[in-house]
Protein backbone atom coordinates (compact mmCIF):
# COMPACT_ATOMS: atom_id res chain seq x y z
CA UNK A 1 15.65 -11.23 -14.29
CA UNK A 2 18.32 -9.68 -12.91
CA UNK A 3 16.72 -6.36 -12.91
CA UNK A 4 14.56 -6.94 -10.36
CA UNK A 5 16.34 -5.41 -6.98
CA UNK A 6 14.98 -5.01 -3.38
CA UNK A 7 17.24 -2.06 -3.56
CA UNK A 8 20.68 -3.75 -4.56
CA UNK A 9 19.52 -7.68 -3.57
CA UNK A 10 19.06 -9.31 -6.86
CA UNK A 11 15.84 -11.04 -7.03
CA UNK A 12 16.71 -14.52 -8.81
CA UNK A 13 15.40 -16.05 -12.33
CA UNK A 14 12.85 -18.54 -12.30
CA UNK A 15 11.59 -21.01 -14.89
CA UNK A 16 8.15 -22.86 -14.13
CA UNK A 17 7.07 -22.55 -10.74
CA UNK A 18 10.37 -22.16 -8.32
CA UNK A 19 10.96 -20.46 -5.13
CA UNK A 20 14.37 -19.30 -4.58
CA UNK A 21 16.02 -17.88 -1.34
CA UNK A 22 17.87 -14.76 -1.75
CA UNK A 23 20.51 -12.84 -0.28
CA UNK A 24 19.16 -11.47 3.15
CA UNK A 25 16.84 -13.97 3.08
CA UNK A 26 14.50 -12.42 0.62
CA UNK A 27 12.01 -15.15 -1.49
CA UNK A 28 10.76 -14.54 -4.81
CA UNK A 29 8.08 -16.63 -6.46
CA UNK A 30 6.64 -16.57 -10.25
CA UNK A 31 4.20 -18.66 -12.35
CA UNK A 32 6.72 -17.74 -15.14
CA UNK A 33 4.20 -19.94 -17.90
CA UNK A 34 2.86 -22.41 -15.71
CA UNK A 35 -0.68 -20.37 -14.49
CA UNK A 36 -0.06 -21.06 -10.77
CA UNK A 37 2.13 -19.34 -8.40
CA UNK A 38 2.46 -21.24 -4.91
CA UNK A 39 3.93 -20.48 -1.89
CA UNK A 40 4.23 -21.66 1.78
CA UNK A 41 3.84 -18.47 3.71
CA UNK A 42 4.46 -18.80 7.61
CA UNK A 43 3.80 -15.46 9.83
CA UNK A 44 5.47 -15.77 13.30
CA UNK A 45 7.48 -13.47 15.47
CA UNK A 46 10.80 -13.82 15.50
CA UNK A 47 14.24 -12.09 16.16
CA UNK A 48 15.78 -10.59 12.70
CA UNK A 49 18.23 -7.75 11.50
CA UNK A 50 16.50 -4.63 11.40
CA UNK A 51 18.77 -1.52 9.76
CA UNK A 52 21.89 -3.32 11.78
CA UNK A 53 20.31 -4.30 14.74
CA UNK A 54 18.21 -7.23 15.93
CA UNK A 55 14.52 -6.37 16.83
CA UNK A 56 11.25 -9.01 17.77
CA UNK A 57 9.12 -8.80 14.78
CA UNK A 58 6.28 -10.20 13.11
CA UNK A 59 7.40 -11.24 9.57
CA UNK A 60 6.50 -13.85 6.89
CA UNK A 61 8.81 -16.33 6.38
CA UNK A 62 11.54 -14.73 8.50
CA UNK A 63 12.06 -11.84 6.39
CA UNK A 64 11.44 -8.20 6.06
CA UNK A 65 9.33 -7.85 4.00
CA UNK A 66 7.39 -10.76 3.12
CA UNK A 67 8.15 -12.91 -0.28
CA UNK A 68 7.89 -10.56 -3.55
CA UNK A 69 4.75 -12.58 -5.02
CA UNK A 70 4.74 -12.04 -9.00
CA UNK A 71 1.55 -12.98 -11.17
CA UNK A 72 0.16 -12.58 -14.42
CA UNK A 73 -3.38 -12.18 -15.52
CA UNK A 74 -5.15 -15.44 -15.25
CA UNK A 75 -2.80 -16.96 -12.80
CA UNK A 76 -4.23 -19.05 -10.20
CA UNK A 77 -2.74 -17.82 -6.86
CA UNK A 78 -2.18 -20.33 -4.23
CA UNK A 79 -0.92 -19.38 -0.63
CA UNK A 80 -0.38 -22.40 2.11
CA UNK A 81 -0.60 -19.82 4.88
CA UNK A 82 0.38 -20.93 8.88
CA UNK A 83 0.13 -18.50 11.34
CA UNK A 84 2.50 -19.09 14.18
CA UNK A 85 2.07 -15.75 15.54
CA UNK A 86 0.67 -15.30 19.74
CA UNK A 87 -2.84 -14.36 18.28
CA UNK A 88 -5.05 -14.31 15.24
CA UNK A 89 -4.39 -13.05 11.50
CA UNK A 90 -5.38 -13.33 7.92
CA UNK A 91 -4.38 -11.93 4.80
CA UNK A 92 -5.41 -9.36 2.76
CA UNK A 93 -4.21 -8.80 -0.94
CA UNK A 94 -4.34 -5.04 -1.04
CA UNK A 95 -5.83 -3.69 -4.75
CA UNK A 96 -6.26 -6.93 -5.87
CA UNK A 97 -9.66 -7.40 -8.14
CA UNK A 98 -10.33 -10.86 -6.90
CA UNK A 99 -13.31 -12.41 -4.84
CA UNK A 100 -14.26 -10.83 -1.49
CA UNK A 101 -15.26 -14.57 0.18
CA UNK A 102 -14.18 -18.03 0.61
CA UNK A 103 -10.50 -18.78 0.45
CA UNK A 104 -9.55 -15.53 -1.75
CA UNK A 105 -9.69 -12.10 -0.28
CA UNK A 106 -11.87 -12.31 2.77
CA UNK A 107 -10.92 -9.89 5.47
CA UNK A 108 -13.51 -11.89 7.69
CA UNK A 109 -11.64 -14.67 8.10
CA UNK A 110 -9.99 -15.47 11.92
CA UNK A 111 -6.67 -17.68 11.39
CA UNK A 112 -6.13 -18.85 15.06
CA UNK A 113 -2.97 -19.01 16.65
CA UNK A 114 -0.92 -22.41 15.42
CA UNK A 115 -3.81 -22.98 12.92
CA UNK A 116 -2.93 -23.42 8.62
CA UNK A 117 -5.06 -22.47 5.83
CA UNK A 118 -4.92 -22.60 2.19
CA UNK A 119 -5.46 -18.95 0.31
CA UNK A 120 -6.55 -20.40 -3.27
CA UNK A 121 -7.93 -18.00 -5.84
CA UNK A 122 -7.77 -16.72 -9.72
CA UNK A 123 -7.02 -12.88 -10.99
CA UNK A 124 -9.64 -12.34 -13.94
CA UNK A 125 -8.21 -12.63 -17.36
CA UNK A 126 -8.00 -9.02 -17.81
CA UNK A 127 -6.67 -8.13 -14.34
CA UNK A 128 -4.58 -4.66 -14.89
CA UNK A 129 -0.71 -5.01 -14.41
CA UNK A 130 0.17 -3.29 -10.76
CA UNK A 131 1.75 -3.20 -7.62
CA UNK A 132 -0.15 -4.40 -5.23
CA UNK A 133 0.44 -5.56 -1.66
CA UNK A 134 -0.51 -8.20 0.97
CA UNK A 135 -0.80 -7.77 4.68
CA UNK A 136 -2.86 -8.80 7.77
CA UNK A 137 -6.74 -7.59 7.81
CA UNK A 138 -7.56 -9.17 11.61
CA UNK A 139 -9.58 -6.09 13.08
CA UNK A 140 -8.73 -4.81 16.26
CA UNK A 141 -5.32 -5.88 15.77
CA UNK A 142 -4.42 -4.66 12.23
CA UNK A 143 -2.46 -1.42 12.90
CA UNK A 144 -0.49 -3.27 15.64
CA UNK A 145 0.40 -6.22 13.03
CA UNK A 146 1.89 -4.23 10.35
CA UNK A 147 3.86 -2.02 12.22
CA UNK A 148 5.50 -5.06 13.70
CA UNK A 149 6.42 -5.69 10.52
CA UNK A 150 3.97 -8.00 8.59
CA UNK A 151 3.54 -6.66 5.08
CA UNK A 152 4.66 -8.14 1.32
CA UNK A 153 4.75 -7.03 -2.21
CA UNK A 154 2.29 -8.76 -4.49
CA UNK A 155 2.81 -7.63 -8.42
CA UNK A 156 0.67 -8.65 -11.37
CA UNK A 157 2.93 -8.11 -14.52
CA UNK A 158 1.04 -7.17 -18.33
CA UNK A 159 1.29 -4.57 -20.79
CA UNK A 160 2.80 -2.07 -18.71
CA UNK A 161 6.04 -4.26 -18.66
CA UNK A 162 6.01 -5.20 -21.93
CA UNK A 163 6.69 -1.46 -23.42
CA UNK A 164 10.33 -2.26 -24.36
CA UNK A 165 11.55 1.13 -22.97
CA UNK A 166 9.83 -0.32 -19.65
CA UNK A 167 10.74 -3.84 -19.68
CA UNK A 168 14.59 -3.05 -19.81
CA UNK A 169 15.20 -0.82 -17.05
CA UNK A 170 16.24 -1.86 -13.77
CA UNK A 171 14.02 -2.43 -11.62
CA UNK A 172 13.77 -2.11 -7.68
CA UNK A 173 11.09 -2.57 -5.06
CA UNK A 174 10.72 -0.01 -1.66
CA UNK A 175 9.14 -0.84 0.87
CA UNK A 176 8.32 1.84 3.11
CA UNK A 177 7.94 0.34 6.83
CA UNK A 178 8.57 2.69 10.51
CA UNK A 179 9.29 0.55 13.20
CA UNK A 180 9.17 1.96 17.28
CA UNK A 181 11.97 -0.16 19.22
CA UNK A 182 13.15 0.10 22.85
CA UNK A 183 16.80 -0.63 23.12
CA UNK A 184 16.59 -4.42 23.74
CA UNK A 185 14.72 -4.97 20.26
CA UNK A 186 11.26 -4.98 21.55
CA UNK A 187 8.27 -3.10 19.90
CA UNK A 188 7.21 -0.33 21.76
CA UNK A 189 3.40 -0.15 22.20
CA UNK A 190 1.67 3.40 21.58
CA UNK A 191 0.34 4.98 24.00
CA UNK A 192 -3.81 6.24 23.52
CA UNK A 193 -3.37 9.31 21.91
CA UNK A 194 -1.06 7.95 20.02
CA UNK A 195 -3.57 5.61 18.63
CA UNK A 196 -5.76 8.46 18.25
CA UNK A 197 -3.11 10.09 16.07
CA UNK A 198 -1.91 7.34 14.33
CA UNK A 199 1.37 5.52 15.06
CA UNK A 200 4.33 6.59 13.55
CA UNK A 201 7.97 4.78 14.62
CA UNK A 202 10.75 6.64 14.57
CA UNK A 203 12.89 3.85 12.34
CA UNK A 204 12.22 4.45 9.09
CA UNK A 205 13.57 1.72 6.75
CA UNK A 206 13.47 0.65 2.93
CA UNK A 207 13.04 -3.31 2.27
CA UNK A 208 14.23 -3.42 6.20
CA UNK A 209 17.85 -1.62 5.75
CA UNK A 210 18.61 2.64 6.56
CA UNK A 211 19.21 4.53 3.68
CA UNK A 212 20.24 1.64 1.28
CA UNK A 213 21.64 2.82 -2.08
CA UNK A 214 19.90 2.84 -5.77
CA UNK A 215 22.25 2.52 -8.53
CA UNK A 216 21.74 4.37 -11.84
CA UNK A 217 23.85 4.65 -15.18
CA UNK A 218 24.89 8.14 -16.55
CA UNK A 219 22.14 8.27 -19.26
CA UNK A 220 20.27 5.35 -17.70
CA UNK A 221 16.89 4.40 -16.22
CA UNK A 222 15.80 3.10 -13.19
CA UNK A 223 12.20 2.24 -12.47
CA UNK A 224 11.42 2.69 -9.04
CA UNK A 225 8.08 0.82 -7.25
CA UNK A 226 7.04 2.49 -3.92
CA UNK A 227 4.59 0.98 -1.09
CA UNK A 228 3.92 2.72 1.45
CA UNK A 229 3.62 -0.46 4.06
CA UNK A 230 3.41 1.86 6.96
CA UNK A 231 0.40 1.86 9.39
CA UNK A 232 -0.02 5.17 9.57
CA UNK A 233 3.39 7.71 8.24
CA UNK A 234 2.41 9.84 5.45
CA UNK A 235 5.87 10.47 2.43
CA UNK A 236 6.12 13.59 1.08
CA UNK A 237 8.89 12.42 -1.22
CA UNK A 238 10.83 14.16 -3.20
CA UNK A 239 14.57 13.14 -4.73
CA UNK A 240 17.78 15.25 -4.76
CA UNK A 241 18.17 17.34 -8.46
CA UNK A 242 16.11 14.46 -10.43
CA UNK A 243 12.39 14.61 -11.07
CA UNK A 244 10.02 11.87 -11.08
CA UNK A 245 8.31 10.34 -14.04
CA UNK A 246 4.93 8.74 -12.72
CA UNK A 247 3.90 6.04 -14.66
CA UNK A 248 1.84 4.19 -12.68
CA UNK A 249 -0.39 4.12 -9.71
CA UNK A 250 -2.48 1.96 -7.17
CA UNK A 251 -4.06 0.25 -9.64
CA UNK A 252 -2.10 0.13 -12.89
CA UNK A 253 -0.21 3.14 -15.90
CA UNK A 254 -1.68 6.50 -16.36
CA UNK A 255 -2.25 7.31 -19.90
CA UNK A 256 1.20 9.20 -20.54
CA UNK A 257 4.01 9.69 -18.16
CA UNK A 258 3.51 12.72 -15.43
CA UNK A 259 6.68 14.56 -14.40
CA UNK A 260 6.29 16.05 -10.78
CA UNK A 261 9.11 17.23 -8.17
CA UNK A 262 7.50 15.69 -5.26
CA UNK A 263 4.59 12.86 -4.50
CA UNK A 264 2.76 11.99 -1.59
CA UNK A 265 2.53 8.63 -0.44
CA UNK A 266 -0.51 7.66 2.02
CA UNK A 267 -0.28 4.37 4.05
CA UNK A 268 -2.02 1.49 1.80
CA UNK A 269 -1.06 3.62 -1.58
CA UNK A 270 1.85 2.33 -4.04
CA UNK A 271 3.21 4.11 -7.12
CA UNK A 272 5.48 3.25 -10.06
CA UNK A 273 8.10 6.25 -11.36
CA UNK A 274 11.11 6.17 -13.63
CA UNK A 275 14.21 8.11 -12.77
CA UNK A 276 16.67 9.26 -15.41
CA UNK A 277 20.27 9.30 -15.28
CA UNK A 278 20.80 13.01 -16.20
CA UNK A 279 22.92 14.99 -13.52
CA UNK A 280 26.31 14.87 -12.83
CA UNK A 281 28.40 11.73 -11.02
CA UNK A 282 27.29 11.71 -7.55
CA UNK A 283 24.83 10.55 -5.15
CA UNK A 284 21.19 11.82 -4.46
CA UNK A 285 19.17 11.64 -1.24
CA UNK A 286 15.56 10.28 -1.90
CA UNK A 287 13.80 12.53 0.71
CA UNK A 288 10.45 12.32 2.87
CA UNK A 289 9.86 15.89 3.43
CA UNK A 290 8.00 17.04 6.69
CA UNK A 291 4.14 17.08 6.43
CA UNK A 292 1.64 17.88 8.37
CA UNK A 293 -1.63 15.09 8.35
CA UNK A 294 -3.37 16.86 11.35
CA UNK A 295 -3.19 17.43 14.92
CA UNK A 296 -5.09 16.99 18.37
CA UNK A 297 -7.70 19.44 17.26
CA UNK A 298 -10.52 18.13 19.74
CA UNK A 299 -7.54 19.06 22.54
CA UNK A 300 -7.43 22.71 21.38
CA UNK A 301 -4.03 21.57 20.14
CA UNK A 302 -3.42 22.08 16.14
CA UNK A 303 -7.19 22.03 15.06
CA UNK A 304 -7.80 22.06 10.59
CA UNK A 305 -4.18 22.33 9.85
CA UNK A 306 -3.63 19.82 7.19
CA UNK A 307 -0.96 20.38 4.48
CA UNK A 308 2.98 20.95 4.80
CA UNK A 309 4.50 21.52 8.09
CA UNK A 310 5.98 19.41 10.82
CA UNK A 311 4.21 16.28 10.83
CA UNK A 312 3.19 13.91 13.72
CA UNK A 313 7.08 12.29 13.06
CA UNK A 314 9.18 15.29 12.77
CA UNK A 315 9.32 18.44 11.83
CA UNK A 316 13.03 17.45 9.78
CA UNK A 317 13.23 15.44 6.15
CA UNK A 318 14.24 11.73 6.50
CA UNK A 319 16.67 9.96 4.33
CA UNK A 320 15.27 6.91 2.98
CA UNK A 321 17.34 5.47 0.05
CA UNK A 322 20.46 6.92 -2.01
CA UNK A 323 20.89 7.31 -5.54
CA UNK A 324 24.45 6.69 -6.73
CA UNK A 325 25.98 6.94 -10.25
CA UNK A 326 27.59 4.48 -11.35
CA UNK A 327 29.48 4.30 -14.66
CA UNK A 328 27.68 5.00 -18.33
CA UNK A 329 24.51 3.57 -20.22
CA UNK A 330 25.80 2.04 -24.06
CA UNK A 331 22.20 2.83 -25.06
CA UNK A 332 19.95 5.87 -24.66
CA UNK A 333 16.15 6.10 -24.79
CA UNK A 334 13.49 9.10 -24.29
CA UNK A 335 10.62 7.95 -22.46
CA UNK A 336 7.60 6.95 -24.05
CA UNK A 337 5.51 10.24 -24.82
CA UNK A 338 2.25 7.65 -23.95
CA UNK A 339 1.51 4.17 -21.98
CA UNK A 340 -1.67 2.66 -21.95
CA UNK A 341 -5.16 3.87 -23.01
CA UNK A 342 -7.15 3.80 -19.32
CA UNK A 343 -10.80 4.84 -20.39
CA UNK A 344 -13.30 6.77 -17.98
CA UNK A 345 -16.24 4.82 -15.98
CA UNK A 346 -19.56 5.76 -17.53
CA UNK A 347 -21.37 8.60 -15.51
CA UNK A 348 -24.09 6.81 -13.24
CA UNK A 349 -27.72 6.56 -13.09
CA UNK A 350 -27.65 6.74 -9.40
CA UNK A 351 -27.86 9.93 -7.05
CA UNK A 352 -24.02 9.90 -5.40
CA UNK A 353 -23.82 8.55 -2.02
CA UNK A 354 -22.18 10.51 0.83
CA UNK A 355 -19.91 8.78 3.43
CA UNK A 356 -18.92 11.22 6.66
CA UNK A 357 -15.62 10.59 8.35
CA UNK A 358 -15.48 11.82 12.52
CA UNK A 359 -15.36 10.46 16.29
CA UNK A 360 -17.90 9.03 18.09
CA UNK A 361 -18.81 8.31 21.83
CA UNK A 362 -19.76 4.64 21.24
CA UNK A 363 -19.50 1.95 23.44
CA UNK A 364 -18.83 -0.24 21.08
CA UNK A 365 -15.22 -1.66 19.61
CA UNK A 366 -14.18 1.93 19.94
CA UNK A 367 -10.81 3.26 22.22
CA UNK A 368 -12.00 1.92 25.14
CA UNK A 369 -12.68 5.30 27.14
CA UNK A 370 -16.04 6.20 25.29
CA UNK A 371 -14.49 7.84 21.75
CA UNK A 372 -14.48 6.04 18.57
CA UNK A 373 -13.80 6.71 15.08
CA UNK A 374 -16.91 6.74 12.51
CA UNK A 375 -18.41 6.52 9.29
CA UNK A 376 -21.44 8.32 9.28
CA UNK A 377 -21.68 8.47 12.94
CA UNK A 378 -21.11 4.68 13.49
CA UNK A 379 -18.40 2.37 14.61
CA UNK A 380 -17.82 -0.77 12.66
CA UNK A 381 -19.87 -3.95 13.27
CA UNK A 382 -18.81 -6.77 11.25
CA UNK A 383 -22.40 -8.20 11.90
CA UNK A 384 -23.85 -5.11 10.27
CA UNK A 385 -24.36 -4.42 6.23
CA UNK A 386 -23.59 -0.37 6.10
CA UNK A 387 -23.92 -0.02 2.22
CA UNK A 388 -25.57 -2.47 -0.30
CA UNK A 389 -25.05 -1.79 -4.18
CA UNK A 390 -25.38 -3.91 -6.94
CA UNK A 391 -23.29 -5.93 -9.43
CA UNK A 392 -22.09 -4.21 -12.74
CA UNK A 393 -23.27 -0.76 -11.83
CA UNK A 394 -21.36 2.61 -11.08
CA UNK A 395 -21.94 4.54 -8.47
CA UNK A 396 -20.33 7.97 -7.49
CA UNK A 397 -19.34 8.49 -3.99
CA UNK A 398 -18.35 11.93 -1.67
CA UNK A 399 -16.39 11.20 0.71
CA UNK A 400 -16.33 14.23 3.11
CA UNK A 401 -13.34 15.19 6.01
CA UNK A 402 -14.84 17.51 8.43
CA UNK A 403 -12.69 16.13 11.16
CA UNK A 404 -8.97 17.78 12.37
CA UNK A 405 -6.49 15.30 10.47
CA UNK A 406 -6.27 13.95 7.51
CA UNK A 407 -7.84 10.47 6.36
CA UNK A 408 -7.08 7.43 3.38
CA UNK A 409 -10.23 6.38 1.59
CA UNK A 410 -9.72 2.41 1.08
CA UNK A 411 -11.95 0.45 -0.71
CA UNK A 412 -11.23 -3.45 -0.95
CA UNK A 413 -12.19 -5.45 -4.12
CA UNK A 414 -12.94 -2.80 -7.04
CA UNK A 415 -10.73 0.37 -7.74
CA UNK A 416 -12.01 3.73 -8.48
CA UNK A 417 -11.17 6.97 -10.42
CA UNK A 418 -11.20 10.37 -8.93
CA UNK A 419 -13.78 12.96 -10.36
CA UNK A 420 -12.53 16.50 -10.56
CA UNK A 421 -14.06 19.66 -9.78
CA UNK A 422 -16.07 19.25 -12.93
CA UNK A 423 -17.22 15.99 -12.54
CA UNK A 424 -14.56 14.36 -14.80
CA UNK A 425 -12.89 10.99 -13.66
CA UNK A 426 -8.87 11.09 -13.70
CA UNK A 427 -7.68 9.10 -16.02
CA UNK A 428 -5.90 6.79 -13.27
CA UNK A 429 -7.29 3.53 -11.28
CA UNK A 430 -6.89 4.02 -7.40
CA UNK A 431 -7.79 2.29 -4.56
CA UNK A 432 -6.13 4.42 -1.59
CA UNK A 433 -6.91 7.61 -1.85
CA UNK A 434 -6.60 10.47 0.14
CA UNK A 435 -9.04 12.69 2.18
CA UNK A 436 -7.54 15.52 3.36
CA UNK A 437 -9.16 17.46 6.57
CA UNK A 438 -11.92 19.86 6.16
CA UNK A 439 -12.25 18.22 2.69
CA UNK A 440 -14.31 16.23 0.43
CA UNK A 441 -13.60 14.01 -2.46
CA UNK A 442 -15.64 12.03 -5.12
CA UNK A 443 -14.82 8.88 -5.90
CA UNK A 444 -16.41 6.67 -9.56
CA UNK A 445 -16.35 3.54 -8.72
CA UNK A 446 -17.75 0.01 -10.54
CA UNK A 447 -18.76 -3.18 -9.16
CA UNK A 448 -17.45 -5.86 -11.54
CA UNK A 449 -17.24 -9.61 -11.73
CA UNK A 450 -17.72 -10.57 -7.94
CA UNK A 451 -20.68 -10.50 -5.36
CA UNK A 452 -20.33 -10.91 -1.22
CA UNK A 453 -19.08 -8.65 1.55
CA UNK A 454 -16.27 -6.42 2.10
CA UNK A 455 -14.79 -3.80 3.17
CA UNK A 456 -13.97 0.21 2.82
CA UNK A 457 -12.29 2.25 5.78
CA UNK A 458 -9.75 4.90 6.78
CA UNK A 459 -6.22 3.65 6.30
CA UNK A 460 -4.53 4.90 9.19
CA UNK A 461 -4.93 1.81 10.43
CA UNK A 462 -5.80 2.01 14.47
CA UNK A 463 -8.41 3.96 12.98
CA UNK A 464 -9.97 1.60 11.12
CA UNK A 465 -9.39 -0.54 14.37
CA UNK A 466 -10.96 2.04 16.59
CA UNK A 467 -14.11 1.75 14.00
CA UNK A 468 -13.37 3.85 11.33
CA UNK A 469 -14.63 1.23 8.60
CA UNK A 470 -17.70 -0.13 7.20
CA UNK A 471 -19.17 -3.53 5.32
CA UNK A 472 -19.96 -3.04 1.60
CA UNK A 473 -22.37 -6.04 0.08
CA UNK A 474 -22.02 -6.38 -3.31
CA UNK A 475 -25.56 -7.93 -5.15
């Protein structure tokens, strides 16, 4: 078990269920053979080391990030959540295929102030293996939450692991957070067109530290697991002399590894890559290149300029971890020429439905000074059903960008596969996807194994708060 790092913090063995402090504070919890994982999780704000300084932040269970929550297909989850935080939360398990209602993934609960509740619920027997994340769902409040911090890892281990090339590499977990501090530690509250924008924080940080370092073996592996827990940053990453090996994303493996020199990492989305050993002794910088999601177009400012460029951050690349040799692999492997076989969603009977991202003048939960952000020209109403479909059918849906930045597509509940130009769905499971502007995507998606309400919205997250998001039943 020792090869499972939050970037150099070894993440501890367990046997049965056991719960295990770490260095730095960081918890791990397994079912490990037992079929239930259980935690106490506790969200409060409280004073903590932040990259070498201390900073007033909302965490769970005093640590940043939350407890690494590991599952296997079949496992019943259990979660004795209190939330000691100044104002409402909940939880949501990003990706997770589990019931929208109840005590599972409901993004309707309200957890008041100094109030407990028990999280309780199953993954399906045939749940994919993933990395998948939880973090607070309260609306109004969400974007504000996570960038103070509250966000965890949640990963459901299967056949992706058990490839024995896979399953012996070391392992580590990033955790992409930006944090916006004054000098005395405090959070530093956006101002309205920065909510219009997006918040971005100026302290970028990896599993809470500044450029910590990844160690790799001349000749070696390392499998590297990236979440982008940010509210609203976009990574354009790219690392020093060493390509990446994607072999996994949002929801579980591609087919056959995909070798690329640079990814893009929207807020919500996760993916899996391998690194290899192959250059000479040194250290690497794992950049986030500049890029460009959009500017104040409706000011006359940048207008349809999505793509690379300075972004809302920066216009310079950011550091955010370090590879480092260190010393020589005994044993050599070539990575596996394919994964796992991920088969197509049926083409369905159904015309495809159209979903319109822009801004509004509503008067509604909206920014306050008569704008809002839409879905087909309306804010979000929790009261209101915007799109009914039915159990175990597929639908296709184009998602369209006409707006001046760019926008994640999340959908809670079910994943989907992109559809090329052709009409042909990728041969990946997502569940973050992204929209760029002046755009339009199409999306396959299928409604298995659970009915209720829930949710699909932009993940730049004040604008999902500003009413970029809309309630999906499921019949």
């Amino acid at each position: 078990m020792q090869r499972r790092k939050f970037l150099g913090i070894g993440v501890g063995a367990s046997a049965g269920f056991l719960l295990r402090s770490q260095l730095r504070g960081q918890q791990y919890v397994s079912s490990v053979g037992s079929g239930l994982v259980e935690i106490p999780l506790t969200a409060a704000s409280t004073w903590l080391s932040l990259a070498t300084r201390q900073a007033l932040l909302y965490s769970y269970n005093a640590q940043m990030p939350g407890p690494l929550i590991e599952a296997r297909a079949g496992d019943t989850v259990r979660l004795r959540f209190k939330n000691d935080l100044p104002e409402p939360t909940n939880l949501h398990y990003h990706g997770l295929h589990v019931s929208p209602t109840g005590n599972a993934d409901n993004s309707f609960l309200e957890i008041p102030s100094g109030e407990a509740f028990t999280y309780e619920f199953s993954l399906p027997s045939d749940h994919p293996a993933g990395t998948f994340w939880y973090h607070p769902h309260m609306h109004g409040t969400v974007a504000r939450q996570v960038s103070r911090g509250l966000a965890g890892v949640f990963v459901v281990r299967g056949e992706l692991d058990s490839i024995p090339e896979i399953r012996d590499t070391p392992e580590y977990f990033l955790v992409l957070q930006d944090f916006d501090l004054y000098v005395n530690g405090l959070i530093r509250e956006p101002s309205f067109m920065e909510r219009i924008q997006g918040r971005e924080g100026p302290l970028v940080t990896v599993g809470g530290q500044v450029n910590p370092r990844i160690s790799i073996q001349q000749g070696g592996w390392v499998r590297l697991r990236i979440v982008n827990a940010s509210s609203s940053r976009f990574y354009r990453l790219r690392l020093e002399e060493h390509p990446l090996y994607l072999i996994a994303t949002d929801g579980g493996a591609v087919p056959s590894p995909i070798a690329v020199e640079e990814i893009l990492l929207v807020p919500g989305e996760r993916i899996d890559v391998l690194v290899q050993g192959q250059r000479a002794d040194g250290s690497y910088r794992l950049l986030s290149l500049p890029y460009n999601r959009g500017g104040m177009g409706m000011m006359g400012g940048m207008g349809m300029m999505g793509g690379m460029g300075p972004s809302f951050g920066g216009s310079a690349a950011q550091v955010l971890a370090t590879l480092s040799y260190q010393g020589r692999t005994d044993r050599t492997w070539s990575l596996p020429a394919r994964l796992l076989i991920v088969e197509p969603l049926p083409q369905p009977v159904s015309p495809p439905r159209s979903f319109a991202f822009g801004m509004g003048m509503g008067m509604g939960m909206g920014m306050g000074r008569g704008m809002s952000f839409v879905i087909n020209g309306r804010e979000f109403d929790p009261n209101r059903i915007d799109t009914r479909v039915r159990l175990n059918t597929v639908e296709d849906w184009e998602i369209l960008n006409p707006h001046w930045m760019d926008h994640p597509f999340h959908v809670h509940t079910n994943p989907f596969q992109v559809l090329d130009r052709d009409g042909a769905a990728e041969r990946a499971w997502r569940d973050t996807f992204l929209v760029p502007a002046g755009s339009r995507v199409r999306l396959r998606l299928q409604f298995k194994d659970y009915t209720g309400t829930t949710l699909y919205h932009c993940h730049i997250l004040d604008h999902s708060d500003l009413g970029m998001m809309a309630t999906l039943q499921i019949v």
